[in-house]
Every structure is written in C-alpha cells, then in structure tokens.
PDB file of N, CA and C in Angstrom:
ATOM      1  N   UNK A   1      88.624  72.142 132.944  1.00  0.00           N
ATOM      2  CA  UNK A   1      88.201  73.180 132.026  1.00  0.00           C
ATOM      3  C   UNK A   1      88.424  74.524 132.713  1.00  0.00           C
ATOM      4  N   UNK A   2      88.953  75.552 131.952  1.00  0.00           N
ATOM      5  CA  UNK A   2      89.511  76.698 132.517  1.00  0.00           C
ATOM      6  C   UNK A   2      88.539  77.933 131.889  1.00  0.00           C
ATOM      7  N   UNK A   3      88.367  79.180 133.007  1.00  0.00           N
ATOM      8  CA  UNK A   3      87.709  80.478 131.526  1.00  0.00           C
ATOM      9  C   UNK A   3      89.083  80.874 131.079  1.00  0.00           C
ATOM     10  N   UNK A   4      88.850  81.475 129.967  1.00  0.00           N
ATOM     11  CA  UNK A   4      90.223  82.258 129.428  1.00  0.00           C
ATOM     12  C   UNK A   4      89.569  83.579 129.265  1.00  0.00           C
ATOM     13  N   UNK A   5      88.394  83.744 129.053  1.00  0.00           N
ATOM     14  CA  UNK A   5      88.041  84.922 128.841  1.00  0.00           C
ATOM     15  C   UNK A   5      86.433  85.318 129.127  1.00  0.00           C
ATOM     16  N   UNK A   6      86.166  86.308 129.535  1.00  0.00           N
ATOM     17  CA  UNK A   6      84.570  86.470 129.831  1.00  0.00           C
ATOM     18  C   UNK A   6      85.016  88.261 129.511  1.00  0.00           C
ATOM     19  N   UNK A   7      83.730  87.883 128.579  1.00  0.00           N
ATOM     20  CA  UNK A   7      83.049  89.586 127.987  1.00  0.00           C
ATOM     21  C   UNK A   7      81.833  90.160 128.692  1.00  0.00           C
ATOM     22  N   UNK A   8      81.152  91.262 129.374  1.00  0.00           N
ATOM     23  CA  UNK A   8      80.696  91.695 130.207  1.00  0.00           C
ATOM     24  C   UNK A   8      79.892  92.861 129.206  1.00  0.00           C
ATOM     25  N   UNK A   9      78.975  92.787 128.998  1.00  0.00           N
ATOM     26  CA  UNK A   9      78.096  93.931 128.331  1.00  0.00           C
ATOM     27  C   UNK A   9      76.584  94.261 129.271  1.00  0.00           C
ATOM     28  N   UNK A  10      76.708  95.570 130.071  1.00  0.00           N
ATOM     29  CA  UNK A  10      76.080  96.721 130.961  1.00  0.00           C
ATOM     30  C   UNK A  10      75.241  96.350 130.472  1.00  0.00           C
ATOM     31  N   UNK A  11      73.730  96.294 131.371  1.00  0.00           N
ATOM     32  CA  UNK A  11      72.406  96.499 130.655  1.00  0.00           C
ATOM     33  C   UNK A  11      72.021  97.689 131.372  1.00  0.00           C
ATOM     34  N   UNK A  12      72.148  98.049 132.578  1.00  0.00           N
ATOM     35  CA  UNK A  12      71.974  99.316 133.567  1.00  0.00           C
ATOM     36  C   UNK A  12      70.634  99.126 133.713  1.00  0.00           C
ATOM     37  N   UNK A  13      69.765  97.901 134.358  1.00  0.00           N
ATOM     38  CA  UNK A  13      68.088  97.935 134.327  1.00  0.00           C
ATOM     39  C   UNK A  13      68.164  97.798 135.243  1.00  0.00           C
ATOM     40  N   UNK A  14      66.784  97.692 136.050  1.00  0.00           N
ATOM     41  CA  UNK A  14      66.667  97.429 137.306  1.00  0.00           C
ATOM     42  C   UNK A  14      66.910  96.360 137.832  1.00  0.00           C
ATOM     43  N   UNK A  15      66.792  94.834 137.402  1.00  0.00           N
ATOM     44  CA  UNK A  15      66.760  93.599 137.845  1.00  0.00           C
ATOM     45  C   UNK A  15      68.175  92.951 136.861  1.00  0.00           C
ATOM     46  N   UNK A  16      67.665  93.033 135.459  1.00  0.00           N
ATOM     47  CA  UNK A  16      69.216  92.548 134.613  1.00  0.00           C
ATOM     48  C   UNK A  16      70.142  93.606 134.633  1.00  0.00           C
ATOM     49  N   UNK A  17      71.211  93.016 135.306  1.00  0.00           N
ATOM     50  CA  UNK A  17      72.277  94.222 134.969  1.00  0.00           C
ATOM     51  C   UNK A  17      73.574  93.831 134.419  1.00  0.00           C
ATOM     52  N   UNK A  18      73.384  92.834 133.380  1.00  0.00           N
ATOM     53  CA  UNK A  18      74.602  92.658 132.398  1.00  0.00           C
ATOM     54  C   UNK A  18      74.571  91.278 131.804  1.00  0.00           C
ATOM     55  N   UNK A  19      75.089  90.898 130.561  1.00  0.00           N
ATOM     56  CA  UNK A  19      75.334  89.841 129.978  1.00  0.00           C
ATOM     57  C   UNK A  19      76.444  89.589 130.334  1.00  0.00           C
ATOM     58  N   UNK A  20      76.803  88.283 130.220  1.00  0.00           N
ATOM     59  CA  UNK A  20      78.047  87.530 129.816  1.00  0.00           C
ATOM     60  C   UNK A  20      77.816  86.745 129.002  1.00  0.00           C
ATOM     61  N   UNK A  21      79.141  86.461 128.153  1.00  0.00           N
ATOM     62  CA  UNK A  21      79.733  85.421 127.518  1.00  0.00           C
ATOM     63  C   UNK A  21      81.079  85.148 128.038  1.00  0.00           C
ATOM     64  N   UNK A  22      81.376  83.512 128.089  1.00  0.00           N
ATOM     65  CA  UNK A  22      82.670  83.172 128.920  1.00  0.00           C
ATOM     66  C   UNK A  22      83.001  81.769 127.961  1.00  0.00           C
ATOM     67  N   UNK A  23      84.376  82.283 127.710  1.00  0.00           N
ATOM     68  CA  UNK A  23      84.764  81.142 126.673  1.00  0.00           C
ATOM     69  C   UNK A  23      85.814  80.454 127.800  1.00  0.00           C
ATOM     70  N   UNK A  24      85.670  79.031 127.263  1.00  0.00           N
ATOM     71  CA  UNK A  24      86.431  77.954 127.901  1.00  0.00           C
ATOM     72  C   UNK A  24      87.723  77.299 127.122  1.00  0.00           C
ATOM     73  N   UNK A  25      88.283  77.248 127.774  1.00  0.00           N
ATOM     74  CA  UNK A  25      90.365  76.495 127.257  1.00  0.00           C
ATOM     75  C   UNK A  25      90.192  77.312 125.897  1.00  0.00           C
ATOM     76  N   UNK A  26      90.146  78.768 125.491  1.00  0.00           N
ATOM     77  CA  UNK A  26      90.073  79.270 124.231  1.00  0.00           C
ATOM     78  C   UNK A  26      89.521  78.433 123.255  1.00  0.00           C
ATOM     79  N   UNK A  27      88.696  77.396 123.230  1.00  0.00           N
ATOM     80  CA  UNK A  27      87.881  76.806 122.266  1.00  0.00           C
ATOM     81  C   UNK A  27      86.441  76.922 122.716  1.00  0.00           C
ATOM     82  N   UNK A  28      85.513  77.383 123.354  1.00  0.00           N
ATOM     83  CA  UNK A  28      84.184  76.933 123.544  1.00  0.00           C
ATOM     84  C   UNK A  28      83.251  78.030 124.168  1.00  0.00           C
ATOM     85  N   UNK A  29      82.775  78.970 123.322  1.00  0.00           N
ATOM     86  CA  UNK A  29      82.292  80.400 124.257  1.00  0.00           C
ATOM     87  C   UNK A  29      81.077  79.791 124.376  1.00  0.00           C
ATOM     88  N   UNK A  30      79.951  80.518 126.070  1.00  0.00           N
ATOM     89  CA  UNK A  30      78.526  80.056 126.075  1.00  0.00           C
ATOM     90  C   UNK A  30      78.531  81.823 126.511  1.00  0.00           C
ATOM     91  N   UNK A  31      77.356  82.296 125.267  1.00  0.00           N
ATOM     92  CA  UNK A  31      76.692  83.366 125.773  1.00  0.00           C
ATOM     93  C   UNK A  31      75.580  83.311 125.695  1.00  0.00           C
ATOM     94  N   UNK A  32      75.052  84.916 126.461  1.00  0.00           N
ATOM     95  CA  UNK A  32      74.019  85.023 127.104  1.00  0.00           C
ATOM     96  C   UNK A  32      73.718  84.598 128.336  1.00  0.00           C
ATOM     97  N   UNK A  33      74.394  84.531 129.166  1.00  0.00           N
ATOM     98  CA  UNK A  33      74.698  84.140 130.857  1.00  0.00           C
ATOM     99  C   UNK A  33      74.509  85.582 130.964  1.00  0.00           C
ATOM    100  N   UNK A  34      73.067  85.709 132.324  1.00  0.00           N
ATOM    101  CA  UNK A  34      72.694  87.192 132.318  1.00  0.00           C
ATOM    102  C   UNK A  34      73.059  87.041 134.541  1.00  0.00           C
ATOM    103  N   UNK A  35      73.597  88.496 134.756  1.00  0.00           N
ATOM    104  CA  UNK A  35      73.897  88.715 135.990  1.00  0.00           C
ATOM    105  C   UNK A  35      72.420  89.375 136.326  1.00  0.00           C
ATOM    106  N   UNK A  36      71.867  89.045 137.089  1.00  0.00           N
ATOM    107  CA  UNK A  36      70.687  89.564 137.797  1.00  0.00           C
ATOM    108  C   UNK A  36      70.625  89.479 139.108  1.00  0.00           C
ATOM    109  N   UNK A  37      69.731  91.136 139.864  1.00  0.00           N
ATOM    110  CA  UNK A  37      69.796  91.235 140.614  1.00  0.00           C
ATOM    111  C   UNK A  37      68.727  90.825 141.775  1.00  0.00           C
ATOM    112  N   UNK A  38      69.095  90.391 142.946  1.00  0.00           N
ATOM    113  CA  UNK A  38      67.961  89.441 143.449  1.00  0.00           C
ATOM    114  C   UNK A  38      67.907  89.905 144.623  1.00  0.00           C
ATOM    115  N   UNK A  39      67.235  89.516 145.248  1.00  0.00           N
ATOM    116  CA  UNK A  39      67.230  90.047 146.251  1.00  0.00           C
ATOM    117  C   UNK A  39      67.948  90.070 147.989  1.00  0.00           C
ATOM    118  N   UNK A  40      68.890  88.620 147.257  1.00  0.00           N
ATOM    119  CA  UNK A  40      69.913  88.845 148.278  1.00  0.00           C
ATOM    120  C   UNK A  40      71.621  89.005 147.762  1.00  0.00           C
ATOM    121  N   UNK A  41      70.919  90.094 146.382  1.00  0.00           N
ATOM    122  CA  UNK A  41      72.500  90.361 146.091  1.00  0.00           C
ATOM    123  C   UNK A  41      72.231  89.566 144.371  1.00  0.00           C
ATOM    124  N   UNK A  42      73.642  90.265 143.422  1.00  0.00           N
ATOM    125  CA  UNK A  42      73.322  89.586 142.131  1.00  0.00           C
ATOM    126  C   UNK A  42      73.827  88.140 141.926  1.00  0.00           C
ATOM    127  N   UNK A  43      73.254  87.547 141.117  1.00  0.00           N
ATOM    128  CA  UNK A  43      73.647  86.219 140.684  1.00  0.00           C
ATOM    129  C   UNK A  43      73.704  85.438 139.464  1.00  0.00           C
ATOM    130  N   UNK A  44      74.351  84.665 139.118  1.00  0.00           N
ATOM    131  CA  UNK A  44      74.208  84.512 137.257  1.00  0.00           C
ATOM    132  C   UNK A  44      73.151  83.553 136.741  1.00  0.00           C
ATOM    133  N   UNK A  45      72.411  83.400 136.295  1.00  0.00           N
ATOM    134  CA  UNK A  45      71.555  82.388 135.491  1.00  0.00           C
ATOM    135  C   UNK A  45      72.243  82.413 134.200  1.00  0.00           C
ATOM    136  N   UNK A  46      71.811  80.719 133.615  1.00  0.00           N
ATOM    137  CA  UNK A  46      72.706  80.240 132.617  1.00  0.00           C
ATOM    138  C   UNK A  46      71.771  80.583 131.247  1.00  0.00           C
ATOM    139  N   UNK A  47      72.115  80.779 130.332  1.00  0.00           N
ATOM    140  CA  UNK A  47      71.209  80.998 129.326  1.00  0.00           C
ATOM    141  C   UNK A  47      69.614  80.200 129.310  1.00  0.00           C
ATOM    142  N   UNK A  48      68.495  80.764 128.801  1.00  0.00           N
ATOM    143  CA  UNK A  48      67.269  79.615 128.418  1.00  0.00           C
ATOM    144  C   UNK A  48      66.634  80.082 127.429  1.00  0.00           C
ATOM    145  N   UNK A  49      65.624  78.815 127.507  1.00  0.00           N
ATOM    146  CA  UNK A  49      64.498  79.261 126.619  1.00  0.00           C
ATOM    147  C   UNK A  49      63.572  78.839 126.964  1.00  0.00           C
ATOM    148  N   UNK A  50      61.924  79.640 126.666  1.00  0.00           N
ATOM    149  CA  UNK A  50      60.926  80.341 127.199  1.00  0.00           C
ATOM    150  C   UNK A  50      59.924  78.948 126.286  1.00  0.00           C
ATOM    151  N   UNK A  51      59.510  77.870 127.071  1.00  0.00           N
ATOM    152  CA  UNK A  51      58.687  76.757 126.813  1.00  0.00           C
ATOM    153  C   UNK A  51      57.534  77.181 126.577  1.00  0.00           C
ATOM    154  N   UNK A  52      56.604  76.232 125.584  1.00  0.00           N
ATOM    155  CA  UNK A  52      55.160  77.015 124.899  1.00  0.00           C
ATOM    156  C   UNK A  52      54.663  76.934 126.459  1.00  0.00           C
ATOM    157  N   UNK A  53      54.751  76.150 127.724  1.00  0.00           N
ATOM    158  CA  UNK A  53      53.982  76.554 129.370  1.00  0.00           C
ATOM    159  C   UNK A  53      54.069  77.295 129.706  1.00  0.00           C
ATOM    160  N   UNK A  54      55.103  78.297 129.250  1.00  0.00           N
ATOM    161  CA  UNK A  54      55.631  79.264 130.042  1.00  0.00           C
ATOM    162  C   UNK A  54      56.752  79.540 131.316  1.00  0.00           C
ATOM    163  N   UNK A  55      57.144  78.229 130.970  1.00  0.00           N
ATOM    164  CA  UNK A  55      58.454  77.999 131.713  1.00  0.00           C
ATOM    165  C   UNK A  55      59.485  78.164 131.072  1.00  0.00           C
ATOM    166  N   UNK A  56      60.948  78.261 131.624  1.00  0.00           N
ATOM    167  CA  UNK A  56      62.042  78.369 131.011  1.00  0.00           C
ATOM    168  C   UNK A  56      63.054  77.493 131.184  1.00  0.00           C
ATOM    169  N   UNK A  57      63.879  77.044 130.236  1.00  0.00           N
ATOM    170  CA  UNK A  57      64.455  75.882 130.271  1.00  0.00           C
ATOM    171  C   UNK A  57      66.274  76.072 130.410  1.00  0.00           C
ATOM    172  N   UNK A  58      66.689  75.807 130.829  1.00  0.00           N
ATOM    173  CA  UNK A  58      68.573  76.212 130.689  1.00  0.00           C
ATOM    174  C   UNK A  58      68.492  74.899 129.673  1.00  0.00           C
ATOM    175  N   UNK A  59      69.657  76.159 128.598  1.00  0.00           N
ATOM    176  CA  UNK A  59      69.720  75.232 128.111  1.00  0.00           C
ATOM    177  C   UNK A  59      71.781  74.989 128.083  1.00  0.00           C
ATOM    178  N   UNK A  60      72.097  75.729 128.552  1.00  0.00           N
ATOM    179  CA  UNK A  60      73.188  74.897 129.558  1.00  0.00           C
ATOM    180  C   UNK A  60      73.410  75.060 130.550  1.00  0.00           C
ATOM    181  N   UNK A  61      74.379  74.243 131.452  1.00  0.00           N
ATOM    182  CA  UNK A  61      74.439  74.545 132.986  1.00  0.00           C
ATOM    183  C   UNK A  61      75.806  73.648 133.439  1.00  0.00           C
ATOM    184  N   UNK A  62      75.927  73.848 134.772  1.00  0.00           N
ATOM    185  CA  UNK A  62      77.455  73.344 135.296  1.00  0.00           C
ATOM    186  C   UNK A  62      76.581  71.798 135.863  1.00  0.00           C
ATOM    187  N   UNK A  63      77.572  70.891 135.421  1.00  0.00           N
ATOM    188  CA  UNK A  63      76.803  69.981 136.149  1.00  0.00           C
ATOM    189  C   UNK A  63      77.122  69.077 137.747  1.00  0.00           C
ATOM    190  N   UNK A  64      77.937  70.243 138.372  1.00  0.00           N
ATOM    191  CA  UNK A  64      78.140  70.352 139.859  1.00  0.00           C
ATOM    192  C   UNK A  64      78.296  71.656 140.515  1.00  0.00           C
ATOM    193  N   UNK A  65      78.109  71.474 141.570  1.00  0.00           N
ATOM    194  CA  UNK A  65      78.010  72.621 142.555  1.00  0.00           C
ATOM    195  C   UNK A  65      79.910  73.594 142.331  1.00  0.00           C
ATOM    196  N   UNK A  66      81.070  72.469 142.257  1.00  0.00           N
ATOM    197  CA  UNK A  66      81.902  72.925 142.220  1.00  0.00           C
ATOM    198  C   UNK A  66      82.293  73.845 141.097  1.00  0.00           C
ATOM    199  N   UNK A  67      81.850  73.620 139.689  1.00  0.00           N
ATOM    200  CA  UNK A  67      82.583  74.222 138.360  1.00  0.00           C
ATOM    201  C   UNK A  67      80.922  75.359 138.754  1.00  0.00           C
ATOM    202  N   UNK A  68      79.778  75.274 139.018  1.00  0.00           N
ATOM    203  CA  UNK A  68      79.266  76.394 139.191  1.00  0.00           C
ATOM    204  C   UNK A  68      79.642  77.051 140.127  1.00  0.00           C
ATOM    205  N   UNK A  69      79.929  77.276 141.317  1.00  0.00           N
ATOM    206  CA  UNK A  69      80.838  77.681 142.106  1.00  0.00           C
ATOM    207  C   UNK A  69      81.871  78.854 141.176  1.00  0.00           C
ATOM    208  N   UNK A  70      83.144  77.827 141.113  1.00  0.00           N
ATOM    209  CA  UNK A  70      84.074  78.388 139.932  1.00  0.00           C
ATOM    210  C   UNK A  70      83.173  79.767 139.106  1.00  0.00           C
ATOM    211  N   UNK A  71      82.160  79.584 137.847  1.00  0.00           N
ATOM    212  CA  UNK A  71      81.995  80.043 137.193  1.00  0.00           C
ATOM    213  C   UNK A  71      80.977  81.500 137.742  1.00  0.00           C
ATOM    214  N   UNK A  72      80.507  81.242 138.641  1.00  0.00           N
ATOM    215  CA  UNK A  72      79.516  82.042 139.060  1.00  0.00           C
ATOM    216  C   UNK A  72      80.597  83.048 139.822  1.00  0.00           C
ATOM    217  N   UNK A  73      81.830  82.272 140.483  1.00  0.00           N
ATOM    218  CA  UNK A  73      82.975  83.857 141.290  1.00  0.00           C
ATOM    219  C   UNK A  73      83.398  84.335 139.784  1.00  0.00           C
ATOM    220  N   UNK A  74      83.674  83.958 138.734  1.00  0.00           N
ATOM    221  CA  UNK A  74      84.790  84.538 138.028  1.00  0.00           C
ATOM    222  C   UNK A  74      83.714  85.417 137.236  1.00  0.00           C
ATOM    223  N   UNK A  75      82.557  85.078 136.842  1.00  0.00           N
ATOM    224  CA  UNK A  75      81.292  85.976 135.986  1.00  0.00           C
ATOM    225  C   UNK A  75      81.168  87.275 137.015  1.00  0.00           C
ATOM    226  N   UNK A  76      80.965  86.995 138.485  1.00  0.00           N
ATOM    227  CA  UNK A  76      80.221  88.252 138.926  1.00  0.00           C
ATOM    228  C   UNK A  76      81.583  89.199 139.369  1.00  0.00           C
ATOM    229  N   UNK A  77      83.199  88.501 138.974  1.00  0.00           N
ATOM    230  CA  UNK A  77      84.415  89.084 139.576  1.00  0.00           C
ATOM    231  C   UNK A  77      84.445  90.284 138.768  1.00  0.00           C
ATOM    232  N   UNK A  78      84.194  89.310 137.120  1.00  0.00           N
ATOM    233  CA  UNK A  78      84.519  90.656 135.989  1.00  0.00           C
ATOM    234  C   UNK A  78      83.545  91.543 135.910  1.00  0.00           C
ATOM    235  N   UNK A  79      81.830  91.265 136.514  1.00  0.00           N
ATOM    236  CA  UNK A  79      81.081  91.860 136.551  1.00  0.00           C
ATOM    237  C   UNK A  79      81.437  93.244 137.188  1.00  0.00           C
ATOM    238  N   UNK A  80      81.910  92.913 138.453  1.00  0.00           N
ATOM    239  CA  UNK A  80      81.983  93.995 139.626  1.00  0.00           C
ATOM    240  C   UNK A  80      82.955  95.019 138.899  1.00  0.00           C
ATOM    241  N   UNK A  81      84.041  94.177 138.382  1.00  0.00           N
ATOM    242  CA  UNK A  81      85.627  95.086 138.112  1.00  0.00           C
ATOM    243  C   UNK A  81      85.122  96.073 136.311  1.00  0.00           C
ATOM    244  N   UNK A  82      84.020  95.475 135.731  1.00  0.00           N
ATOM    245  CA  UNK A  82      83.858  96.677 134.949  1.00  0.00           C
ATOM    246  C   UNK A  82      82.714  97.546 135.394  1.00  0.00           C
ATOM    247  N   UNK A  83      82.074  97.014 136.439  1.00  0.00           N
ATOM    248  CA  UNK A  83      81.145  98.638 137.501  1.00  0.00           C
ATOM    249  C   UNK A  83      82.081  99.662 137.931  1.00  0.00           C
ATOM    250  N   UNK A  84      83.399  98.899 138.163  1.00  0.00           N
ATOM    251  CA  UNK A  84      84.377  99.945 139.015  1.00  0.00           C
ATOM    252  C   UNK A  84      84.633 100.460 137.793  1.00  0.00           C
ATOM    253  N   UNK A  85      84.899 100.774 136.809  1.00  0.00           N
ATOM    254  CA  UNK A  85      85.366 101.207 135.337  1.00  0.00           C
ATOM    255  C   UNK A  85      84.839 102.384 135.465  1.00  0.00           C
ATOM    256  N   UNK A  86      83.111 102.460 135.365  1.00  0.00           N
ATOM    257  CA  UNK A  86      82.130 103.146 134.919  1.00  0.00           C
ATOM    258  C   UNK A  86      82.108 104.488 135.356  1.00  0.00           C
ATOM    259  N   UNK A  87      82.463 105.575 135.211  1.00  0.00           N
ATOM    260  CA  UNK A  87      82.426 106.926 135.618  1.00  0.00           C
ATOM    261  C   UNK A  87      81.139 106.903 136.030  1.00  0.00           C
ATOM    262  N   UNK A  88      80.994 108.010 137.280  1.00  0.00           N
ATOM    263  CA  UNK A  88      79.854 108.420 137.655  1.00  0.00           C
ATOM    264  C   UNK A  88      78.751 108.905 137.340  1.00  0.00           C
ATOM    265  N   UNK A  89      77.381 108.622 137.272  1.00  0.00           N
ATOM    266  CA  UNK A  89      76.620 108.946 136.715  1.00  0.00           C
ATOM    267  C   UNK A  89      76.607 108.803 135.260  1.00  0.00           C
ATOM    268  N   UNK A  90      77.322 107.500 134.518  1.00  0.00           N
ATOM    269  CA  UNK A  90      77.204 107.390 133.046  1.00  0.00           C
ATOM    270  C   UNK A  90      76.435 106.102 133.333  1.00  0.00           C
ATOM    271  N   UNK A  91      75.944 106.038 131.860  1.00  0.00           N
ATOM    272  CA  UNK A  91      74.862 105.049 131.051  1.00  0.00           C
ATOM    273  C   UNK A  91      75.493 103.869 131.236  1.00  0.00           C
ATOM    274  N   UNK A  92      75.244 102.910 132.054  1.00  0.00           N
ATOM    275  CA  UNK A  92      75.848 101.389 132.022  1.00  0.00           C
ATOM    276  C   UNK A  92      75.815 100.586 131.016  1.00  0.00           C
ATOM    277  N   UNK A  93      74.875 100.993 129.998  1.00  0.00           N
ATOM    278  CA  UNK A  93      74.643  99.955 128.544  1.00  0.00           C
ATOM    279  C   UNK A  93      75.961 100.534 128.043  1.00  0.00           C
ATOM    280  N   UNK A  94      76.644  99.411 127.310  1.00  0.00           N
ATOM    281  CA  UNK A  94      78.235  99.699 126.302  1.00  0.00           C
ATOM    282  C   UNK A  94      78.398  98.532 125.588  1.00  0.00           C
ATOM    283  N   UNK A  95      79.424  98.918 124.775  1.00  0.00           N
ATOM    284  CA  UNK A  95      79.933  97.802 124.243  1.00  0.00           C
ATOM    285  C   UNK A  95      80.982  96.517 125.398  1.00  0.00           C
ATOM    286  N   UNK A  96      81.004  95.296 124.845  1.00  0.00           N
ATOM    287  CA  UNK A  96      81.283  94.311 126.080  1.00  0.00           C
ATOM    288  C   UNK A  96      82.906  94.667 126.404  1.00  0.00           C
ATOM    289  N   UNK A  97      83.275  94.728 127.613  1.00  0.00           N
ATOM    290  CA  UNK A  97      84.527  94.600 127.955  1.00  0.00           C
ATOM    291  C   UNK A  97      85.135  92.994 128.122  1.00  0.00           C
ATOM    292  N   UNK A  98      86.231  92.838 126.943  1.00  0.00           N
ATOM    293  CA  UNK A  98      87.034  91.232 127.659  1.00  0.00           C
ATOM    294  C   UNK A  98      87.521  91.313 129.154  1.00  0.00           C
ATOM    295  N   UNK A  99      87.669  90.383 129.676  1.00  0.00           N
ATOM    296  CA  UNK A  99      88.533  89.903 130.958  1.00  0.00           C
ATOM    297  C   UNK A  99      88.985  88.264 130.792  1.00  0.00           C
ATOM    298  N   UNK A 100      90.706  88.683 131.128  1.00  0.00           N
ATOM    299  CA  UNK A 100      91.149  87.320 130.381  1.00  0.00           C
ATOM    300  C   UNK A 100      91.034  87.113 131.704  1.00  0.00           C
ATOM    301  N   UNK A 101      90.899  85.726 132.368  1.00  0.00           N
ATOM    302  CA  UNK A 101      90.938  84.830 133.763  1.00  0.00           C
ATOM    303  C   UNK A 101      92.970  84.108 133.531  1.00  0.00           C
ATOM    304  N   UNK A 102      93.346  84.774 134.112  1.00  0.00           N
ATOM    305  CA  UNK A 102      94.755  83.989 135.411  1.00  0.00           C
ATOM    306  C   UNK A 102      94.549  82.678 135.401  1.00  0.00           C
ATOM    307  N   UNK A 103      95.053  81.442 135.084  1.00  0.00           N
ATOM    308  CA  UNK A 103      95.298  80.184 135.034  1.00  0.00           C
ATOM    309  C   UNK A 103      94.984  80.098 136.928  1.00  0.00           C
ATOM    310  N   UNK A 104      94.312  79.373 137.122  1.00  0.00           N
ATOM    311  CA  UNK A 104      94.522  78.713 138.615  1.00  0.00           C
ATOM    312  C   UNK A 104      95.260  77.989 138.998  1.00  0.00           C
TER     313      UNK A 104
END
C-alpha cells in the first residue's frame, strides 16, 4: 500500500499543529490524523474517539511498526515542507495543501 497523496491543514496552536488526511493507492483517504507537539518533538496520532470513560479510542491504526514507520516519515515530511511555505509571522490556520508522495 502506497500514499499518493496527503493534505496538510495549519492549526498554529500550541500542542496541535495540523491535520492530515492521507489517501492510499488513490482509492482510500483516512482523515483527521492530527500532528502534535510533544515533548520530544512532533508526532502523528491516528484519528479517535472520546469513550463515555473518558478514554480515547483509535479508531484506525498501522498494524506494524513498519507501515507506521512509513506513514508517520511521509505525514510529518509534508508537515515540515508546508511550515517552510509559510511567510513569516503569518497565521498558520489555511486551507489544506496536497502533497503527492514519489512511488518508492
């Protein structure tokens, strides 16, 4: 399974600092994959939802270290490359930028 494309929409907050959506072999987009910042640097969590306990549930995920691997360089690649976009001192919230992914 390949990305073909991941869309990147700025949140400019303190801790979330952007959505993704990343579609697979051009048939299969998962959004709401949020880049957040942690404290040893940002990282992606997979979409969830917020259990009546108060826990949160993914409700998808990679189901090895390797395709998360994969997905987590190519989310925070396009992440970084539309920060470099951003003129100085502008509002990071925008509309989403595509990034098509290079066949491996």
């Amino acid at each position: 399974m390949k990305i073909t494309e991941i869309r990147i929409h700025l949140m400019g907050e303190d801790r979330l600092k952007a959505f993704a959506s990343v579609t697979f072999d051009d048939a299969f987009v998962v959004r709401n994959m949020k880049v957040v910042e942690g404290t040893k640097g940002v990282f992606l969590c997979m979409p969830s939802r917020k259990l009546p306990d108060g826990t949160h549930k993914d409700m998808v995920h990679p189901i090895n270290q390797e395709f998360r691997r994969y997905l987590e360089e190519n989310v925070l690649k396009a992440y970084e490359e539309e920060i470099a976009k951003q003129p100085q001192g502008s509002s990071a919230a925008q509309e989403p930028a595509a990034h098509n992914t290079p066949e491996e």
